[in-house]
Protein backbone atom coordinates (compact mmCIF):
# COMPACT_ATOMS: atom_id res chain seq x y z
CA UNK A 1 168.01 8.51 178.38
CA UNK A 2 169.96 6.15 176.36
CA UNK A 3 173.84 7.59 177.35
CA UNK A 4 172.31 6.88 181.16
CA UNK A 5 171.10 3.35 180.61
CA UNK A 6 174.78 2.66 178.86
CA UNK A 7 176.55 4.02 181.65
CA UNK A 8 174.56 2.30 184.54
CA UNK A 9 175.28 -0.58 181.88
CA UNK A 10 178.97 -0.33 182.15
CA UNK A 11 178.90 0.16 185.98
CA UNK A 12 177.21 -3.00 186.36
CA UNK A 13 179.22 -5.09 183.96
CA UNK A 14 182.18 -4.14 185.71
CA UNK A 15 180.99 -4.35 189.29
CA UNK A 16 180.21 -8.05 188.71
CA UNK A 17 183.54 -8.70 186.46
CA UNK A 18 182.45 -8.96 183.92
CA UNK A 19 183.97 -6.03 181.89
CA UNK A 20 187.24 -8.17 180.37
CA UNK A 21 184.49 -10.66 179.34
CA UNK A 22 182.42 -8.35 177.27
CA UNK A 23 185.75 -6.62 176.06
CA UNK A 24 187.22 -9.77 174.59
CA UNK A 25 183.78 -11.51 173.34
CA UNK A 26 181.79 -8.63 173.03
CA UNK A 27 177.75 -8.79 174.55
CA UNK A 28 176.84 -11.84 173.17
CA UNK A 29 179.12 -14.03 175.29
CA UNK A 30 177.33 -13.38 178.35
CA UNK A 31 174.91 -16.23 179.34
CA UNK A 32 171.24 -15.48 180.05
CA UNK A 33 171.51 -15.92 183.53
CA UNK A 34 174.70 -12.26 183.49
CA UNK A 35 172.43 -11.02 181.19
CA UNK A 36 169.00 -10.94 183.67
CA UNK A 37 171.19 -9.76 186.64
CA UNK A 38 172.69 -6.79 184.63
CA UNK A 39 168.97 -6.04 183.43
CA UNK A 40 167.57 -6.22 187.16
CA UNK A 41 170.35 -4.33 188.74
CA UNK A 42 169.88 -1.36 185.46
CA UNK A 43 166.05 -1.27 187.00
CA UNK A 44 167.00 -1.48 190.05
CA UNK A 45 168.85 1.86 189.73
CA UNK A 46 166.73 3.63 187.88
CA UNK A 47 163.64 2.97 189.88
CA UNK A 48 165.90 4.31 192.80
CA UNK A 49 166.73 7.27 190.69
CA UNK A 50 163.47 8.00 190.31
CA UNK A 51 162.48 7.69 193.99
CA UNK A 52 165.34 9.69 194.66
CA UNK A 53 164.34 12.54 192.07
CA UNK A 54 160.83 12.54 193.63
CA UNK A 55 161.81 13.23 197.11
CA UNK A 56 164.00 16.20 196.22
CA UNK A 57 161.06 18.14 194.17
């Protein structure tokens, strides 16, 4: 599970631009308020994932 949280990770980082920031100044440069959105939007995904994994079975 963890190389799929990483990757929607990375998509998200770099659909906001916010890739070069994390790059340069690594993770910790991000302010709380990048930080919540990137968690949200990882949820988001994976809840959608989920619902889309459930409908196929």
């Amino acid at each position: 599970m963890g190389n799929i949280d990483e990757k929607l990770k990375y998509e998200i980082i770099t659909e906001l631009g916010l890739f070069d920031k994390v790059s340069k100044n690594g993770w910790k440069s991000l302010t709380a308020k990048e930080t919540g959105r990137i968690g949200g939007l990882i949820t988001k995904r994976k809840k959608m994932m989920q619902m889309e994994k459930s409908q196929q079975a």
